[in-house]
C-alpha atoms as a PDB file:
ATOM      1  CA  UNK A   1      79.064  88.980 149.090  1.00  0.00           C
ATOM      2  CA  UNK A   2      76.589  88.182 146.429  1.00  0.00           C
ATOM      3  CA  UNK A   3      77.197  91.485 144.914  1.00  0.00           C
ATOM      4  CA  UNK A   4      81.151  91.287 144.805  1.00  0.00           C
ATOM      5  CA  UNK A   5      80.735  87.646 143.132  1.00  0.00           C
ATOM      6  CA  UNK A   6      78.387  89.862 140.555  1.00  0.00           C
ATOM      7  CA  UNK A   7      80.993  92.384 140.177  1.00  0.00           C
ATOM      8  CA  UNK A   8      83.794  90.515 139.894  1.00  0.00           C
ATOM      9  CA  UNK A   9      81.572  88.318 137.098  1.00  0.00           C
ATOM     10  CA  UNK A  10      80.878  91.260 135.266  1.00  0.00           C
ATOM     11  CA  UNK A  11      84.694  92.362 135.064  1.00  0.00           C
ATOM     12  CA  UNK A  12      86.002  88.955 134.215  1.00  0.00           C
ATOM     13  CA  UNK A  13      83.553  89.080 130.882  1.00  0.00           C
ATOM     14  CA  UNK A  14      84.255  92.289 129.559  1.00  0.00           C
ATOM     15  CA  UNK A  15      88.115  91.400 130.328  1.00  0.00           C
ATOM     16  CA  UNK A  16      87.754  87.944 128.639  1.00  0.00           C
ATOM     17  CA  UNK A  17      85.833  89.779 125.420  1.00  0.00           C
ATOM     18  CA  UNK A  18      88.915  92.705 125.040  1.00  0.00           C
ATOM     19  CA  UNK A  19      91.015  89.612 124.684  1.00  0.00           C
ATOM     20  CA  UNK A  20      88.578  88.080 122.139  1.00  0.00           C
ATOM     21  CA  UNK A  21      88.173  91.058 120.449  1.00  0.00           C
ATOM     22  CA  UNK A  22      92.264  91.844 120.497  1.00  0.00           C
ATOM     23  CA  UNK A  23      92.636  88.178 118.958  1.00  0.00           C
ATOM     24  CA  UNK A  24      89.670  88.150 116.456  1.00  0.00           C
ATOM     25  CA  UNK A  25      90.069  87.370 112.739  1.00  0.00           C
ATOM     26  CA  UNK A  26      88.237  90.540 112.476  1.00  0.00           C
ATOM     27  CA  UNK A  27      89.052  92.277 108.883  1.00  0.00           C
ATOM     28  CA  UNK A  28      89.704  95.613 110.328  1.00  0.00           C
ATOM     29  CA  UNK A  29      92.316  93.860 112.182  1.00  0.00           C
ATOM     30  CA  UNK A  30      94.121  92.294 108.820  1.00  0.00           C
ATOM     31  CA  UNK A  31      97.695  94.014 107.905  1.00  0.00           C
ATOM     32  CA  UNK A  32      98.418  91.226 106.012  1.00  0.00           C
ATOM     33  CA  UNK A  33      97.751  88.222 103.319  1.00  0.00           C
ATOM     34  CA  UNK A  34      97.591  85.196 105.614  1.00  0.00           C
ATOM     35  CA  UNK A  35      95.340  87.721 108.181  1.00  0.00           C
ATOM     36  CA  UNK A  36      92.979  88.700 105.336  1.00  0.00           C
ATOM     37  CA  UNK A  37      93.279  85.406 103.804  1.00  0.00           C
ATOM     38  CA  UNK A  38      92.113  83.694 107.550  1.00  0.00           C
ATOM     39  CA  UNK A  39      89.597  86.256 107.717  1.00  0.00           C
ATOM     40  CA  UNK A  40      87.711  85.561 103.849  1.00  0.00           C
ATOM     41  CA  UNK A  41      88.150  81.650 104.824  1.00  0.00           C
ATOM     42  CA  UNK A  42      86.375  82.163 108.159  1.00  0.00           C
ATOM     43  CA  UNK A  43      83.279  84.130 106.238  1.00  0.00           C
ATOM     44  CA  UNK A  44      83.178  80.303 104.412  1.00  0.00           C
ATOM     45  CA  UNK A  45      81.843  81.469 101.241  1.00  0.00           C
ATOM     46  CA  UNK A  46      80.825  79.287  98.160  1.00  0.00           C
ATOM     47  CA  UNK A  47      83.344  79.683  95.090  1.00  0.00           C
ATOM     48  CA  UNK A  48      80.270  82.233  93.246  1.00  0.00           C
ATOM     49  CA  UNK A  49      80.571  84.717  96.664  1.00  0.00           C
ATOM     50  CA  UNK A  50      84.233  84.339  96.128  1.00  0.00           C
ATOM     51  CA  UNK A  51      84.420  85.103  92.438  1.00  0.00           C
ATOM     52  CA  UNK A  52      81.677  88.394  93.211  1.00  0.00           C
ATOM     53  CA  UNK A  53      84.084  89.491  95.945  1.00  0.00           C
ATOM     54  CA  UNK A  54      87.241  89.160  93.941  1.00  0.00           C
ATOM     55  CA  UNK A  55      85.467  91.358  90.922  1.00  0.00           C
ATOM     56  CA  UNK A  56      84.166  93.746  93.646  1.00  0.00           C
ATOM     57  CA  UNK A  57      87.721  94.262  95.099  1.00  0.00           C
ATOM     58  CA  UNK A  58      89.551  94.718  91.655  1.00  0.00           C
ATOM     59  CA  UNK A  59      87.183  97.295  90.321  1.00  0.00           C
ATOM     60  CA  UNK A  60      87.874  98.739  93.745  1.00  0.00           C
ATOM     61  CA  UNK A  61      91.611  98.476  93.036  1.00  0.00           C
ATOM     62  CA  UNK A  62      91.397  99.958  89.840  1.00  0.00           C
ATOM     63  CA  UNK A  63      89.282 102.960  91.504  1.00  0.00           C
ATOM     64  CA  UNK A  64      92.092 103.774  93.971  1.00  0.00           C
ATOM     65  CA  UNK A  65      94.584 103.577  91.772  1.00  0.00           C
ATOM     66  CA  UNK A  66      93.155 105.663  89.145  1.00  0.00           C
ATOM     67  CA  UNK A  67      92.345 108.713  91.831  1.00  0.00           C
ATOM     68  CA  UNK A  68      96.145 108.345  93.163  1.00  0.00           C
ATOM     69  CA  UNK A  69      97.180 108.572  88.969  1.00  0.00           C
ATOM     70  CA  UNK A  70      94.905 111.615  89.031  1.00  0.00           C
ATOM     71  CA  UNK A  71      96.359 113.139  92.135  1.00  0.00           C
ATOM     72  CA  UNK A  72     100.151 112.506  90.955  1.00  0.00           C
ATOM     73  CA  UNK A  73      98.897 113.810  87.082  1.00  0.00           C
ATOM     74  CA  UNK A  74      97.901 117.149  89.371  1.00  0.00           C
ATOM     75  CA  UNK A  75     100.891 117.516  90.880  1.00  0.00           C
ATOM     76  CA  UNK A  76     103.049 117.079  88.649  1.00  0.00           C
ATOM     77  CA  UNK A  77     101.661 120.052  86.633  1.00  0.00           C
ATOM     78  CA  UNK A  78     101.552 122.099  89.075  1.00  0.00           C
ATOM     79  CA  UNK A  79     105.273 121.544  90.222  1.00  0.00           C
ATOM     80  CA  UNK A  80     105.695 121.993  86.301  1.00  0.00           C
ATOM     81  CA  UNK A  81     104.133 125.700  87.092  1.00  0.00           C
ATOM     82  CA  UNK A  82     106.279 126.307  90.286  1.00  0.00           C
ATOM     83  CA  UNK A  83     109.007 125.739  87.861  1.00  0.00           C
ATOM     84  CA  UNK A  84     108.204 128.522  85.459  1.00  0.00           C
ATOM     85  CA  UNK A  85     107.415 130.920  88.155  1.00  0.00           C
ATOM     86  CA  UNK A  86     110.794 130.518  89.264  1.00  0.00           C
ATOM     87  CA  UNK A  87     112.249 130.124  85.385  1.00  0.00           C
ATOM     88  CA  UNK A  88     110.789 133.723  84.729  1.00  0.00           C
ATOM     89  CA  UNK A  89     111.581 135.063  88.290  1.00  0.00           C
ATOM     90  CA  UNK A  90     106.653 135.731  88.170  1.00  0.00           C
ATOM     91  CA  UNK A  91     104.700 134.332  90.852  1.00  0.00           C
ATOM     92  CA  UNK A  92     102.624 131.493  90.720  1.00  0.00           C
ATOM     93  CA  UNK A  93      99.264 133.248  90.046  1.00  0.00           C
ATOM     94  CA  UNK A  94     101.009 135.383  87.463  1.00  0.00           C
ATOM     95  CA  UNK A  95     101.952 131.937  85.539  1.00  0.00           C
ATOM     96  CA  UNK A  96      98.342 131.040  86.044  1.00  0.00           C
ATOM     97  CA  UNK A  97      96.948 133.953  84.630  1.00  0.00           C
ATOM     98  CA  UNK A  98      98.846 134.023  81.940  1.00  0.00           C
ATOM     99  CA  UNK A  99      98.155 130.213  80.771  1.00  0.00           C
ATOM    100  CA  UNK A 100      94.003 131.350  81.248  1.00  0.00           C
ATOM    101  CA  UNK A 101      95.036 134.076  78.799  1.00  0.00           C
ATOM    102  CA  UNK A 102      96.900 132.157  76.288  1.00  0.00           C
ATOM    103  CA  UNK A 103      93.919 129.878  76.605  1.00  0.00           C
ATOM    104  CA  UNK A 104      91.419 132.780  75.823  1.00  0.00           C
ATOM    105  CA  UNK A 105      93.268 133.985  72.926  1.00  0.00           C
ATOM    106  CA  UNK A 106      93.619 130.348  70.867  1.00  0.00           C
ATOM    107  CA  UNK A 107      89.654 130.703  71.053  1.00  0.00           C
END
């Protein structure tokens, strides 16, 4: 009997911390303001932790949205070179090659 009280013990804390962990103000767990917002009041930082995290997120900001400007630039030009290839009924690669020989050339 002692066991079964043990077992049943055992079950009824790793139920009750699935809920807590469901319902935490866990960050990974924010989609949105007021959840992040909860979550960076619940840390309780001082106004100097808040002001290193808020320059620590905007350069982090500025990082993402620079690669994503890099990876539209990229596509862009080379939907700009699918569009010759079809223009002048060549392939792809032949578009390529001859760009890398134009390039040679004004050398």
């Amino acid at each position: 009997m002692l066991e079964n009280e043990e077992l049943q013990s055992a079950l009824n804390a790793l139920d009750e911390y699935g809920f807590e962990k469901k319902h935490s103000s866990d960050l990974s767990q924010a989609r949105n303001k007021q959840q992040m917002s909860k979550y960076i009041d619940s840390l309780d930082y001082s106004l100097r932790r808040l002001l290193i995290l808020q320059d620590t997120v905007n350069e982090l900001v500025l990082e993402k949205k620079s690669i994503i400007a890099k990876q539209e630039a990229v596509q862009t030009y080379k939907t700009k070179v699918i569009n010759l290839s079809r223009q002048f009924n060549i392939s792809y690669d032949e578009v390529l090659q001859i760009m890398r020989q134009t390039k040679n050339q004004t050398r």
